[in-house]
C-alpha atoms as a PDB file:
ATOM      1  CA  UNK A   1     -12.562   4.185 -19.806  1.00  0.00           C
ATOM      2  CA  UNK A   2      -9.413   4.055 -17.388  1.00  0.00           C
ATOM      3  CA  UNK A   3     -10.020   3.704 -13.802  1.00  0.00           C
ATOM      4  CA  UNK A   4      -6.847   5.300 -12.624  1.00  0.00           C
ATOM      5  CA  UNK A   5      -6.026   8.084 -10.330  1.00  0.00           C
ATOM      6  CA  UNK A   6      -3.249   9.936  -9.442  1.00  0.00           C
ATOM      7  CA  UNK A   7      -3.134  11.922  -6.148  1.00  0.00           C
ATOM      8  CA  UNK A   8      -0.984  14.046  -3.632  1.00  0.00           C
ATOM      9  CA  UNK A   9      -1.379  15.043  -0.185  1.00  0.00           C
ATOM     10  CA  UNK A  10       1.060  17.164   1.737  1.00  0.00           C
ATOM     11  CA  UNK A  11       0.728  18.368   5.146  1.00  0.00           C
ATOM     12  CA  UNK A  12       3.166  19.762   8.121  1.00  0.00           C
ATOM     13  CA  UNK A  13       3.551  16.040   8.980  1.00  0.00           C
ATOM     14  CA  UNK A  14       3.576  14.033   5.746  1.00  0.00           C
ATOM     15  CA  UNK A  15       4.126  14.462   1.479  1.00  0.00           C
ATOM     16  CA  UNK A  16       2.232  11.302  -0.408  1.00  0.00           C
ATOM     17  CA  UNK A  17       2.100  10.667  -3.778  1.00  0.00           C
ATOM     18  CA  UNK A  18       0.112   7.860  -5.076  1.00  0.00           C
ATOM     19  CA  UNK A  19      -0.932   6.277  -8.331  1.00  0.00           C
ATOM     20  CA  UNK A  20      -3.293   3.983  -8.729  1.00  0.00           C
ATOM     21  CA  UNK A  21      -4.347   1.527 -11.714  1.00  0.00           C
ATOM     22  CA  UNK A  22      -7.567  -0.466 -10.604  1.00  0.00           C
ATOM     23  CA  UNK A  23      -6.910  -2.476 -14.392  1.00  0.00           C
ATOM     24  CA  UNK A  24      -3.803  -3.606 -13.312  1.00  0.00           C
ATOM     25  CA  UNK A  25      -1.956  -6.439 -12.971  1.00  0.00           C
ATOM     26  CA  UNK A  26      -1.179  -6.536  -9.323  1.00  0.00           C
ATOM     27  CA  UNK A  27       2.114  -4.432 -10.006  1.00  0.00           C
ATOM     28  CA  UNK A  28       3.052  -2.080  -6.606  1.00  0.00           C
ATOM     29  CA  UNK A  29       6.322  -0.049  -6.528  1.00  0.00           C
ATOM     30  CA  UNK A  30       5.489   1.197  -2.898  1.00  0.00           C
ATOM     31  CA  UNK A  31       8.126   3.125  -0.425  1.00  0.00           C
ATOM     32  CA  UNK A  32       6.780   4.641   2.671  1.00  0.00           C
ATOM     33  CA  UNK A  33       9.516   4.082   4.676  1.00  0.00           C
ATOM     34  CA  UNK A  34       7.427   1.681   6.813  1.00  0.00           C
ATOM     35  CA  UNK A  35       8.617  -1.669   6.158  1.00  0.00           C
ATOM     36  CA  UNK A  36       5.454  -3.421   7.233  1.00  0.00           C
ATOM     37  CA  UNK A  37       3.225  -0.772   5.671  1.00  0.00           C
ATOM     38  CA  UNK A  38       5.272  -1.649   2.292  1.00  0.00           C
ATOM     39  CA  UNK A  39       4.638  -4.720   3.263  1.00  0.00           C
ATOM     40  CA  UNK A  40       1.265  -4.834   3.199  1.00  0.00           C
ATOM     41  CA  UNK A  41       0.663  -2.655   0.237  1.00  0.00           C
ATOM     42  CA  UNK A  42       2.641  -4.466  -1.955  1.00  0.00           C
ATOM     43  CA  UNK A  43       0.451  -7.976  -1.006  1.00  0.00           C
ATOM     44  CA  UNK A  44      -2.763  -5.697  -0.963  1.00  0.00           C
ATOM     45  CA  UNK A  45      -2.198  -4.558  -5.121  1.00  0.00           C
ATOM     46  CA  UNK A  46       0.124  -7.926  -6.006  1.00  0.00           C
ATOM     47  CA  UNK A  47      -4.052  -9.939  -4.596  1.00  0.00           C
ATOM     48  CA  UNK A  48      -5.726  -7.144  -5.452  1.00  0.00           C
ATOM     49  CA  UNK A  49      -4.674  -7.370  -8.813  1.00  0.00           C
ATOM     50  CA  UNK A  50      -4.053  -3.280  -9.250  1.00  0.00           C
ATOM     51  CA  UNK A  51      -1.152  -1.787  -9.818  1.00  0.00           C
ATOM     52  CA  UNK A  52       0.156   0.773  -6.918  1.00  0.00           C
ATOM     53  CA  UNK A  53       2.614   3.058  -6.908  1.00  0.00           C
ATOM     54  CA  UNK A  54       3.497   4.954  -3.803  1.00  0.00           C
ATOM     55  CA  UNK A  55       5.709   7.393  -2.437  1.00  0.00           C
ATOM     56  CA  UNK A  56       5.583   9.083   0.766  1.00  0.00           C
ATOM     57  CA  UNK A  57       7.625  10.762   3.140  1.00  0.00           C
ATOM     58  CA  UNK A  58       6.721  11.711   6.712  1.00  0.00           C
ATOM     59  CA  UNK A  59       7.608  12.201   9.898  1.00  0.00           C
ATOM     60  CA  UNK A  60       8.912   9.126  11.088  1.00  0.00           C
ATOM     61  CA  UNK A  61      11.312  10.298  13.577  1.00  0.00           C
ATOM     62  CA  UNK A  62       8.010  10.823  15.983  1.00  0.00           C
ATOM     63  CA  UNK A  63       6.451   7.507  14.532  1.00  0.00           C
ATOM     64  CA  UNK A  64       4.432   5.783  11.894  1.00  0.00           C
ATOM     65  CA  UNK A  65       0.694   6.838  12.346  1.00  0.00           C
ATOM     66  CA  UNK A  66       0.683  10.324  10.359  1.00  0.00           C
ATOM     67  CA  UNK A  67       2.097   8.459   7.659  1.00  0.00           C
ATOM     68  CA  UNK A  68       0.206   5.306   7.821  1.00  0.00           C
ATOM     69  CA  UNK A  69      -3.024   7.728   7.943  1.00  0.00           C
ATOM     70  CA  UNK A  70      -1.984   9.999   4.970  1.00  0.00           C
ATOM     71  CA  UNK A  71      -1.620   7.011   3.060  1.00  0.00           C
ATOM     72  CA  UNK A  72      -4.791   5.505   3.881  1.00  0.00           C
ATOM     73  CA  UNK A  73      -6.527   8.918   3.649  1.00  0.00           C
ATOM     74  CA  UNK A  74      -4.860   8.630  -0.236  1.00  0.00           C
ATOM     75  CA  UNK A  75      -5.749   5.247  -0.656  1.00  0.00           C
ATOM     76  CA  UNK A  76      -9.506   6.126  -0.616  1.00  0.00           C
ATOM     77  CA  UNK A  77      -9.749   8.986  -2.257  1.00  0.00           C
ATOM     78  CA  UNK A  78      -7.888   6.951  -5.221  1.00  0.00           C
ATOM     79  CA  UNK A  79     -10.258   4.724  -5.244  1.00  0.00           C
ATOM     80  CA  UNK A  80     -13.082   6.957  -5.381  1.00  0.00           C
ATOM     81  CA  UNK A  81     -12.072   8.638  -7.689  1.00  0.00           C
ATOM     82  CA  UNK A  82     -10.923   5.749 -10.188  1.00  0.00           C
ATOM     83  CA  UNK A  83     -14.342   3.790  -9.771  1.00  0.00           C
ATOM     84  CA  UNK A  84     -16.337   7.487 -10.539  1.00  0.00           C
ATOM     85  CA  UNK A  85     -19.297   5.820 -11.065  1.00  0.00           C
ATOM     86  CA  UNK A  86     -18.274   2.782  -9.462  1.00  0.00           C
END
């Protein structure tokens, strides 16, 4: 059985897409647009050994947090939903 997900979330602030392969390899293709968030992502999946993909666009021009929430909101929910029955 795969443990993979593949979610969305869009809201007035932010539009995240995220894929998530808990079988990986430690693989991440991640751009938030938050170099240290990338940052950290990338080291999280590469240790981790999952492989990440990530997309997201928000409203930086304000600053980081919606996006660094909608991301972590994502995050979870991929998880949860890979591990089912954990």
């Amino acid at each position: 059985m795969a443990r993979t997900a593949t979610l969305s979330r869009q809201t007035s602030e932010t539009d995240i897409t995220l894929t998530l392969d808990i079988d990986g390899s430690g693989r991440a293709d991640i751009a938030t647009g938050i170099g240290f968030l990338d940052h950290m992502l990338t080291a999280f999946a590469r240790h981790g050994l999952f492989d990440l993909t990530v997309r997201a666009k928000g409203d930086l021009h304000i600053d980081f947090h919606h996006t660094t929430e909608d991301v972590g909101i994502v995050l979870g929910r991929a998880f949860a939903q890979g591990l089912d029955d954990k």
